[in-house]
C-alpha atoms as a PDB file:
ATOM      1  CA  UNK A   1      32.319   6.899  64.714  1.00  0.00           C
ATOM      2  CA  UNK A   2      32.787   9.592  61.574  1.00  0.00           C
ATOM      3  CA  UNK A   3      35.076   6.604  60.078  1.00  0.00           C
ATOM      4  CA  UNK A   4      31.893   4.021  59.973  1.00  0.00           C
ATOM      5  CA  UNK A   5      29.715   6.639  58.617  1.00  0.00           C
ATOM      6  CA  UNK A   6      31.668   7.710  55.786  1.00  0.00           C
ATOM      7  CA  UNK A   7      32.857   3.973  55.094  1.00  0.00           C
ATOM      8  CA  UNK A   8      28.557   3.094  55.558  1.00  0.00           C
ATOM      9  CA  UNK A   9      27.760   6.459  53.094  1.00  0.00           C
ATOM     10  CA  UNK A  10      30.526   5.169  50.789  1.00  0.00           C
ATOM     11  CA  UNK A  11      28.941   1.110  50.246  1.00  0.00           C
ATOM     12  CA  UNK A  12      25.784   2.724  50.113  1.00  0.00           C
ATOM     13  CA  UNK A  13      26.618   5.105  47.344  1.00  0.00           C
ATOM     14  CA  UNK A  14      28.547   2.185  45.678  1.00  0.00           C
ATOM     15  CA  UNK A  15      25.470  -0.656  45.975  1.00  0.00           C
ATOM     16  CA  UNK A  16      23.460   2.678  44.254  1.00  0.00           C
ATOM     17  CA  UNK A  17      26.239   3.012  41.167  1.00  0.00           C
ATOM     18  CA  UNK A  18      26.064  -1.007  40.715  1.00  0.00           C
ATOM     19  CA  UNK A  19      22.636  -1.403  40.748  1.00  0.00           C
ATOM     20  CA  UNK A  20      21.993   1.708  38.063  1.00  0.00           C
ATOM     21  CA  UNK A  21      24.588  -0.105  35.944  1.00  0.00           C
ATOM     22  CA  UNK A  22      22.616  -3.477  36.610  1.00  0.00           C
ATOM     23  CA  UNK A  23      19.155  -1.823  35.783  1.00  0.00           C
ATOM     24  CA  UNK A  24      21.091  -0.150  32.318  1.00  0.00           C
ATOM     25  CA  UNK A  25      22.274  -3.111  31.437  1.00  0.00           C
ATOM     26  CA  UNK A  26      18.522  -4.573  31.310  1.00  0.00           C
ATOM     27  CA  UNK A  27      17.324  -1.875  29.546  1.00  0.00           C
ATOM     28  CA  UNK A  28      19.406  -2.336  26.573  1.00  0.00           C
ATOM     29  CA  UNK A  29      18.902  -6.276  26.444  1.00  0.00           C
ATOM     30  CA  UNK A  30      14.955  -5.233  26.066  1.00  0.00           C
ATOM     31  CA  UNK A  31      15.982  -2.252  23.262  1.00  0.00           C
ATOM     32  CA  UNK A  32      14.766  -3.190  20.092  1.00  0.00           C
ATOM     33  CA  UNK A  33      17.233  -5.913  17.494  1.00  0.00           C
ATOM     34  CA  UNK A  34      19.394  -3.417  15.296  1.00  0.00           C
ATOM     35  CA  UNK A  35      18.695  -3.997  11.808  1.00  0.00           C
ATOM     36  CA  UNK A  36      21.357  -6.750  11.232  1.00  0.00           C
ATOM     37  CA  UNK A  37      19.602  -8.856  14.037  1.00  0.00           C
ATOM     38  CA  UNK A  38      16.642  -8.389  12.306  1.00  0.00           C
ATOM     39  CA  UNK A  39      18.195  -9.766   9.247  1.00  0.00           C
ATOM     40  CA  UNK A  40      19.586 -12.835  11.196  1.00  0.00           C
ATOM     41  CA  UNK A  41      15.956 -13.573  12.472  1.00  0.00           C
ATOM     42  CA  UNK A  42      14.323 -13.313   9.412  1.00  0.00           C
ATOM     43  CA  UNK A  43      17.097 -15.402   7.911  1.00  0.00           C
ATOM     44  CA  UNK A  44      16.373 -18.245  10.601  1.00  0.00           C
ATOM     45  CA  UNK A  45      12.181 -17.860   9.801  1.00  0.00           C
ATOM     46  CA  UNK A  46      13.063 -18.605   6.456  1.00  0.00           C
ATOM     47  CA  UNK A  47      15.121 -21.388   7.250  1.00  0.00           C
ATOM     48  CA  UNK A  48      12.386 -23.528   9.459  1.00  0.00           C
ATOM     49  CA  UNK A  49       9.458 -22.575   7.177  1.00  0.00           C
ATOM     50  CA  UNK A  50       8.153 -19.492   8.330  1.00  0.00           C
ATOM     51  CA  UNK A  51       7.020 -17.302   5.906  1.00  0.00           C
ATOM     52  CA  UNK A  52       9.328 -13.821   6.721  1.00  0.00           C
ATOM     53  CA  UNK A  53       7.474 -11.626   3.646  1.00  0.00           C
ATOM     54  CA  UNK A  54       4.203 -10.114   4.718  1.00  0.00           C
ATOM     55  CA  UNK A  55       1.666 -11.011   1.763  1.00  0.00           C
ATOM     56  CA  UNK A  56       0.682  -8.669  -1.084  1.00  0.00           C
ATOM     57  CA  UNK A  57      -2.389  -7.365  -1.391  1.00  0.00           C
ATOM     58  CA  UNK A  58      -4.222  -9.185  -4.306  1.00  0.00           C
ATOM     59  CA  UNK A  59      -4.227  -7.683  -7.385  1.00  0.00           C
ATOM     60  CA  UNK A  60      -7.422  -6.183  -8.688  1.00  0.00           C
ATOM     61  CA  UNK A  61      -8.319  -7.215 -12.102  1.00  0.00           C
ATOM     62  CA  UNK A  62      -8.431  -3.598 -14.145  1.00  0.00           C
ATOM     63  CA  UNK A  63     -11.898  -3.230 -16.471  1.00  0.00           C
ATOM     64  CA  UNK A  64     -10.826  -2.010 -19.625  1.00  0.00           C
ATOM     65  CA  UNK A  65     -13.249   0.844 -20.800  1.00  0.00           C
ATOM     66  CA  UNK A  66     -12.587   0.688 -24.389  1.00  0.00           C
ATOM     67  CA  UNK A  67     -13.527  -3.424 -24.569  1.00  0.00           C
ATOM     68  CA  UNK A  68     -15.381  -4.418 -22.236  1.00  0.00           C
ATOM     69  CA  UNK A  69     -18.745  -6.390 -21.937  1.00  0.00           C
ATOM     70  CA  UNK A  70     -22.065  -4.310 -20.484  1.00  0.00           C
ATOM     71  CA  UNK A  71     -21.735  -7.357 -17.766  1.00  0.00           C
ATOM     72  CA  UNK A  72     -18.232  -6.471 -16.947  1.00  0.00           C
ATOM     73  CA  UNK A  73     -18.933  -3.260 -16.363  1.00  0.00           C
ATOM     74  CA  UNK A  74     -22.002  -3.452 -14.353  1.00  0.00           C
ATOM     75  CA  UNK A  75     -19.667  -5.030 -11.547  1.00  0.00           C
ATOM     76  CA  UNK A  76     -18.190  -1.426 -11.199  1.00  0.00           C
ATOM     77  CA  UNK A  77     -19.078   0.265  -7.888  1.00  0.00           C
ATOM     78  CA  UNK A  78     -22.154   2.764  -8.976  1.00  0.00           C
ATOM     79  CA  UNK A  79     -22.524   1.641 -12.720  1.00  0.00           C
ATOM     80  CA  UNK A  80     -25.898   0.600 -13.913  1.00  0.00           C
ATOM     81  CA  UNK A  81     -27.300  -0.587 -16.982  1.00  0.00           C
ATOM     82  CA  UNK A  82     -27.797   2.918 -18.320  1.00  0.00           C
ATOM     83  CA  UNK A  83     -24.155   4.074 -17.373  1.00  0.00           C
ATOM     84  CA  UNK A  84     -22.959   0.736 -19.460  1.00  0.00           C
ATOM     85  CA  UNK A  85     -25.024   1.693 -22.122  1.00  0.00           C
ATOM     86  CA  UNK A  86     -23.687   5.072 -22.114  1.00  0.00           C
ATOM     87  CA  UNK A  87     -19.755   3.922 -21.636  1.00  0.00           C
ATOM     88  CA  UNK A  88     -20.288   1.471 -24.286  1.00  0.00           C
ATOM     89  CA  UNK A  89     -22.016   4.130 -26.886  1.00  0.00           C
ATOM     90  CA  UNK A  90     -18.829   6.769 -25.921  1.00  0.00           C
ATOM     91  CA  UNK A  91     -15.994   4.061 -27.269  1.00  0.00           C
ATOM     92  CA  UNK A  92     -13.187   4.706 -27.923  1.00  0.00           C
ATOM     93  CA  UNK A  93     -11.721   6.984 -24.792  1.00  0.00           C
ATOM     94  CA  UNK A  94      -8.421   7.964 -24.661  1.00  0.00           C
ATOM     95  CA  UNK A  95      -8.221   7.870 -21.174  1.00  0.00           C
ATOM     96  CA  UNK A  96     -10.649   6.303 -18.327  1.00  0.00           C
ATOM     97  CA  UNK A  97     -11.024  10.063 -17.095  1.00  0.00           C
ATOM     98  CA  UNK A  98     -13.179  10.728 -20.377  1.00  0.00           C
ATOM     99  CA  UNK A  99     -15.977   9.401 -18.710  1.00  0.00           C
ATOM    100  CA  UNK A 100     -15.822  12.401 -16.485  1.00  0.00           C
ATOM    101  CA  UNK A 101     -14.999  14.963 -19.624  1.00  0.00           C
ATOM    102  CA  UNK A 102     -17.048  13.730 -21.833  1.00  0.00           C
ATOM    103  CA  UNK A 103     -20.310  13.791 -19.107  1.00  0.00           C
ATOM    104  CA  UNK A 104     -20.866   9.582 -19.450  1.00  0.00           C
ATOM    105  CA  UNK A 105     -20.385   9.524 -15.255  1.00  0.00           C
ATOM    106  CA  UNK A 106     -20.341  11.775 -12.834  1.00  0.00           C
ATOM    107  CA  UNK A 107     -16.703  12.992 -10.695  1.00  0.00           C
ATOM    108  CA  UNK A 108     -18.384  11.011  -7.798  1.00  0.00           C
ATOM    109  CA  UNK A 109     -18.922   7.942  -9.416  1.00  0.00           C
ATOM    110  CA  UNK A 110     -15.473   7.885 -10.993  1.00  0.00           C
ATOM    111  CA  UNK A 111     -13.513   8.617  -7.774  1.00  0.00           C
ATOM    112  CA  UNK A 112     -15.299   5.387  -6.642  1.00  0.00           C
ATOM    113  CA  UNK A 113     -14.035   3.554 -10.183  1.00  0.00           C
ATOM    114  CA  UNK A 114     -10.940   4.940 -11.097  1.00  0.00           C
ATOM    115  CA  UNK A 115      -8.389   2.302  -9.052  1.00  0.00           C
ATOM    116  CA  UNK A 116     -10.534  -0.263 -11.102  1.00  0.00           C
ATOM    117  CA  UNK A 117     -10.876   0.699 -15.105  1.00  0.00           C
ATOM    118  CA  UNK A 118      -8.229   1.018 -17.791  1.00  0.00           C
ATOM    119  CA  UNK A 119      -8.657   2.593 -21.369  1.00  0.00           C
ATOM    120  CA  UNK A 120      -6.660   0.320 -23.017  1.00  0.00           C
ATOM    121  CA  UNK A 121      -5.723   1.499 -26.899  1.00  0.00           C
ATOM    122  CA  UNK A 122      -6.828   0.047 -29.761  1.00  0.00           C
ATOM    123  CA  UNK A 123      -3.802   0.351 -32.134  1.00  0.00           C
ATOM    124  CA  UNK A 124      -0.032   1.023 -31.472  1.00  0.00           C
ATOM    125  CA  UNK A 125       0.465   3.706 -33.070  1.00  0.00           C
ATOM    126  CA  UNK A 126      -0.885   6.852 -32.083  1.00  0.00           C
ATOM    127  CA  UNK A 127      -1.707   8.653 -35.148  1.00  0.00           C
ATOM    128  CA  UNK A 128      -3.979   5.812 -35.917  1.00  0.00           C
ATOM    129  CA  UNK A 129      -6.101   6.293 -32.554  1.00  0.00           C
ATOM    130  CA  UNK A 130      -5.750  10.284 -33.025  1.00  0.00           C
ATOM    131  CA  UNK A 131      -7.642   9.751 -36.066  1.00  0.00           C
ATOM    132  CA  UNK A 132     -10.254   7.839 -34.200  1.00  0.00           C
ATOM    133  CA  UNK A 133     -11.173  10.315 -31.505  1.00  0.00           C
ATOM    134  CA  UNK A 134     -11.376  12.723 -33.815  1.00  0.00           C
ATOM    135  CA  UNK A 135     -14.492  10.803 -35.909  1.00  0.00           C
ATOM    136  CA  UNK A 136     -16.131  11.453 -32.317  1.00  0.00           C
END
C-alpha cells in the first residue's frame, strides 16, 4: 500500500509542476510586446492605412507685441481695450515680459498670455534696437 501512495503523491506533485509551467507559459503570452514587436505592429498599421503617429497638438498662432493690431490683441485672454491701448503706447519691448516690468499688465494677466505673445524685433542688428529702447 506505501508503494501506491508514494507513486499517487508523486503524479500528483507532477500534474502540480505541469500545470504551474502551463499557467507561466500564459502569463508571458499576455506580457506586454517588447519594443521590437511594437515596431513590427506599427510597421503593419502603417502598411494598411492606419495612422501609427498620435497627432500634434495644433500650433497656436504667437501675437507679436511689438506689431500687432489693437484687434489682435484684444483676443488675448484678460486684455481689454485699455490694456491694448496701453501695449500699443509702450512699443517697442524687448521682450513680451516688459509688459510685466514696465507695469502695462499685471503678473496675473501675463501668466495667462505668455504661451501666446512674441516681441518680435524690429531690426537685425542689435545696436540699432538698443538705441530704440533707450529713446523710451
Amino acid at each position: 500500500m506505501k508503494f501506491s501512495i508514494a507513486k499517487a503523491s508523486l503524479i500528483t506533485l507532477t500534474l502540480l509542476l505541469s500545470a504551474s509551467l502551463c499557467t507561466a507559459a500564459d502569463n508571458k503570452a499576455s506580457a506586454p510586446q517588447p519594443a521590437a514587436s511594437k515596431a513590427e505592429a506599427s510597421a503593419k498599421n502603417v502598411k494598411s492605412g492606419i495612422a501609427a503617429k498620435p497627432k500634434a497638438a495644433p500650433k497656436v498662432k504667437l501675437v507679436d507685441i511689438n506689431s500687432a493690431k489693437k484687434e489682435e490683441l484684444k483676443t488675448l485672454p484678460g486684455i481689454s481695450d485699455t490694456l491694448a491701448d496701453k501695449i500699443i503706447a509702450g512699443r517697442p519691448y524687448g521682450s513680451k515680459a516688459w509688459l510685466v516690468s514696465r507695469n502695462i499688465i499685471d503678473s496675473a494677466v501675463y501668466e495667462g498670455l505668455k504661451q501666446q505673445v512674441i516681441a518680435k524685433q524690429p531690426n537685425k542688428d542689435a545696436a540699432k534696437n538698443a538705441a530704440l529702447y533707450k529713446k523710451k
